[in-house]
C-alpha atoms as a PDB file:
ATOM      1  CA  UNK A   1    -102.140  32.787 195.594  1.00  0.00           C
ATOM      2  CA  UNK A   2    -101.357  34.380 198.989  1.00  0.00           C
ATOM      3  CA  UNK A   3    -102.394  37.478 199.708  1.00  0.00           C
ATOM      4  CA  UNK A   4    -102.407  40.275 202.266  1.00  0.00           C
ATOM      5  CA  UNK A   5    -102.996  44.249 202.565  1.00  0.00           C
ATOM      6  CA  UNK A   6    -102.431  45.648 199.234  1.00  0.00           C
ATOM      7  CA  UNK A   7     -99.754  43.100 198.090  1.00  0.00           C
ATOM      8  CA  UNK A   8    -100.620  39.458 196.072  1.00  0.00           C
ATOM      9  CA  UNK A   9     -97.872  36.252 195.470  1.00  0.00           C
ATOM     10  CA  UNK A  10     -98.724  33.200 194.302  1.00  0.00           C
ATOM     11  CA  UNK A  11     -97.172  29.957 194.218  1.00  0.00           C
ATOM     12  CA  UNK A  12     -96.030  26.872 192.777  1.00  0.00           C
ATOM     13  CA  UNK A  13     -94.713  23.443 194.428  1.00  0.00           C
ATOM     14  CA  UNK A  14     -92.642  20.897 192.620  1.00  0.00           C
ATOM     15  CA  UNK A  15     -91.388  17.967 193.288  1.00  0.00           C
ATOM     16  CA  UNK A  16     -89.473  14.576 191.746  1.00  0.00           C
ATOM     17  CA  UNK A  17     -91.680  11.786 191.285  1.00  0.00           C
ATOM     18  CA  UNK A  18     -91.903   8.883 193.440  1.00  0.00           C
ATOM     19  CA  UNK A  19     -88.895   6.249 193.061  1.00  0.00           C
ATOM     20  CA  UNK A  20     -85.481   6.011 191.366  1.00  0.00           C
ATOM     21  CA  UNK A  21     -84.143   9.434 191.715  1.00  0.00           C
ATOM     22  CA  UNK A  22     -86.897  11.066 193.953  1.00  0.00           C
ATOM     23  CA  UNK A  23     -84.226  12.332 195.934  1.00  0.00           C
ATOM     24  CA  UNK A  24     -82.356  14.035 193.267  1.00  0.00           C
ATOM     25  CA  UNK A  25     -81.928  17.569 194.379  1.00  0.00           C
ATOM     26  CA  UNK A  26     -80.230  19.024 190.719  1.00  0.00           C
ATOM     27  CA  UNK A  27     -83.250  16.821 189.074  1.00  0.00           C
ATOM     28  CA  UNK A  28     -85.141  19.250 190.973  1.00  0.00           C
ATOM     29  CA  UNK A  29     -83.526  22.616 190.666  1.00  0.00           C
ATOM     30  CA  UNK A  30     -83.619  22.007 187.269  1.00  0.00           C
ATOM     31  CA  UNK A  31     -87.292  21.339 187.227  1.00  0.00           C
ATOM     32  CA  UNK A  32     -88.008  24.596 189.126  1.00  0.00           C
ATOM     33  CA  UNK A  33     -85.562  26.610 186.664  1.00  0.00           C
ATOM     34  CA  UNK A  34     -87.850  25.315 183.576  1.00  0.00           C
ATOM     35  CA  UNK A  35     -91.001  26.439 185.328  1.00  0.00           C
ATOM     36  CA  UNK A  36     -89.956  29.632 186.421  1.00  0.00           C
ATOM     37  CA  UNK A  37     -88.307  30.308 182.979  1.00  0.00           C
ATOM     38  CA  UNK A  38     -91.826  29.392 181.267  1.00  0.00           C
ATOM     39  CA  UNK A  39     -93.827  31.758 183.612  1.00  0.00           C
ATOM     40  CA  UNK A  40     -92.358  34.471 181.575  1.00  0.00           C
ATOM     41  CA  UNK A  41     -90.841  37.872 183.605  1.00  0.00           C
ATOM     42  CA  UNK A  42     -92.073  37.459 187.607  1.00  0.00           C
ATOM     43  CA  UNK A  43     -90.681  38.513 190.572  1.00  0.00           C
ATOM     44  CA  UNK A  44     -89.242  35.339 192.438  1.00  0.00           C
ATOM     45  CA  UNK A  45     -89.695  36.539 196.005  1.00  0.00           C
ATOM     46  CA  UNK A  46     -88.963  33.567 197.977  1.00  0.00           C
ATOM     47  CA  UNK A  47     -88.148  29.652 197.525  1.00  0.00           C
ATOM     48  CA  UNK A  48     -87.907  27.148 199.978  1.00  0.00           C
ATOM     49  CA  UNK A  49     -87.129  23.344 199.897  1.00  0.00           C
ATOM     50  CA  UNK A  50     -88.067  20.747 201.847  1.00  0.00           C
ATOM     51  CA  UNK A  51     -86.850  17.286 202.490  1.00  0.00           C
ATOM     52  CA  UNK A  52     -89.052  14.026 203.941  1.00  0.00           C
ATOM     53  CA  UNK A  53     -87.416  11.181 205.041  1.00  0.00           C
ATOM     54  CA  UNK A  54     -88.911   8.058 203.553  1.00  0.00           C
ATOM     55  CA  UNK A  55     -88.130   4.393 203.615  1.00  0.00           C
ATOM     56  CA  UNK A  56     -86.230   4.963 200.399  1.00  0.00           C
ATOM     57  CA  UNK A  57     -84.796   8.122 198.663  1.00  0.00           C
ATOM     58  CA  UNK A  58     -86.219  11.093 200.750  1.00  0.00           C
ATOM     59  CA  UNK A  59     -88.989  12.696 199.198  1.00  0.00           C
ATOM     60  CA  UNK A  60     -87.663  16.588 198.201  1.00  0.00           C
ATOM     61  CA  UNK A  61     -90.252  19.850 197.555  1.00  0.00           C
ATOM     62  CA  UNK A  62     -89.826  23.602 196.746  1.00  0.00           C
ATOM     63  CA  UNK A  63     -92.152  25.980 196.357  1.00  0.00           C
ATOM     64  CA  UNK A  64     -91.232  29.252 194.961  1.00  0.00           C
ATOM     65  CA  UNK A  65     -93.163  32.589 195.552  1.00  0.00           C
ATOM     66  CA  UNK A  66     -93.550  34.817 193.099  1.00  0.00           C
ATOM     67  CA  UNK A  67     -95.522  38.031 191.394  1.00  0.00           C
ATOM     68  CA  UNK A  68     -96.070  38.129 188.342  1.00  0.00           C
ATOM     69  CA  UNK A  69     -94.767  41.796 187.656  1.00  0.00           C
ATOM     70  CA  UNK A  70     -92.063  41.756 185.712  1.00  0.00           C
ATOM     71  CA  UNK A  71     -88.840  41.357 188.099  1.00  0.00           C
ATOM     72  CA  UNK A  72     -87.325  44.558 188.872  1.00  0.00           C
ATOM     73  CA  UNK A  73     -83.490  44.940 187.339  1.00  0.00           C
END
């Protein structure tokens, strides 16, 4: 959880795992869509991805920022 004067937003990383289809950046949309959807009604305040080059398929992660107040409509 991050947190700062009078506000609170935690976090979650997610990545592919290592090897055939590490690099798979739907695979991992998809993956972030499922936990998101089973955290209920948050607040998604901010995502942002991140790409390593390896020797193979490059190595992808998001992490998404959230609070867990229900999202405002």
């Amino acid at each position: 959880m991050v947190s700062g004067a009078g506000w609170a937003v935690r976090t979650f990383s997610r990545s592919n795992p290592a090897g055939d289809g590490q690099g798979d950046v739907a695979a991992l949309l998809r993956r972030i869509a499922d936990t998101i959807e089973s955290l209920g009604d948050v607040d998604v305040r901010d995502i942002t991805f991140c790409s390593e080059v390896t020797g193979a398929e490059d190595d992808l992660t998001m992490t998404v920022y959230y609070d867990d107040q229900p999202r405002r409509r």
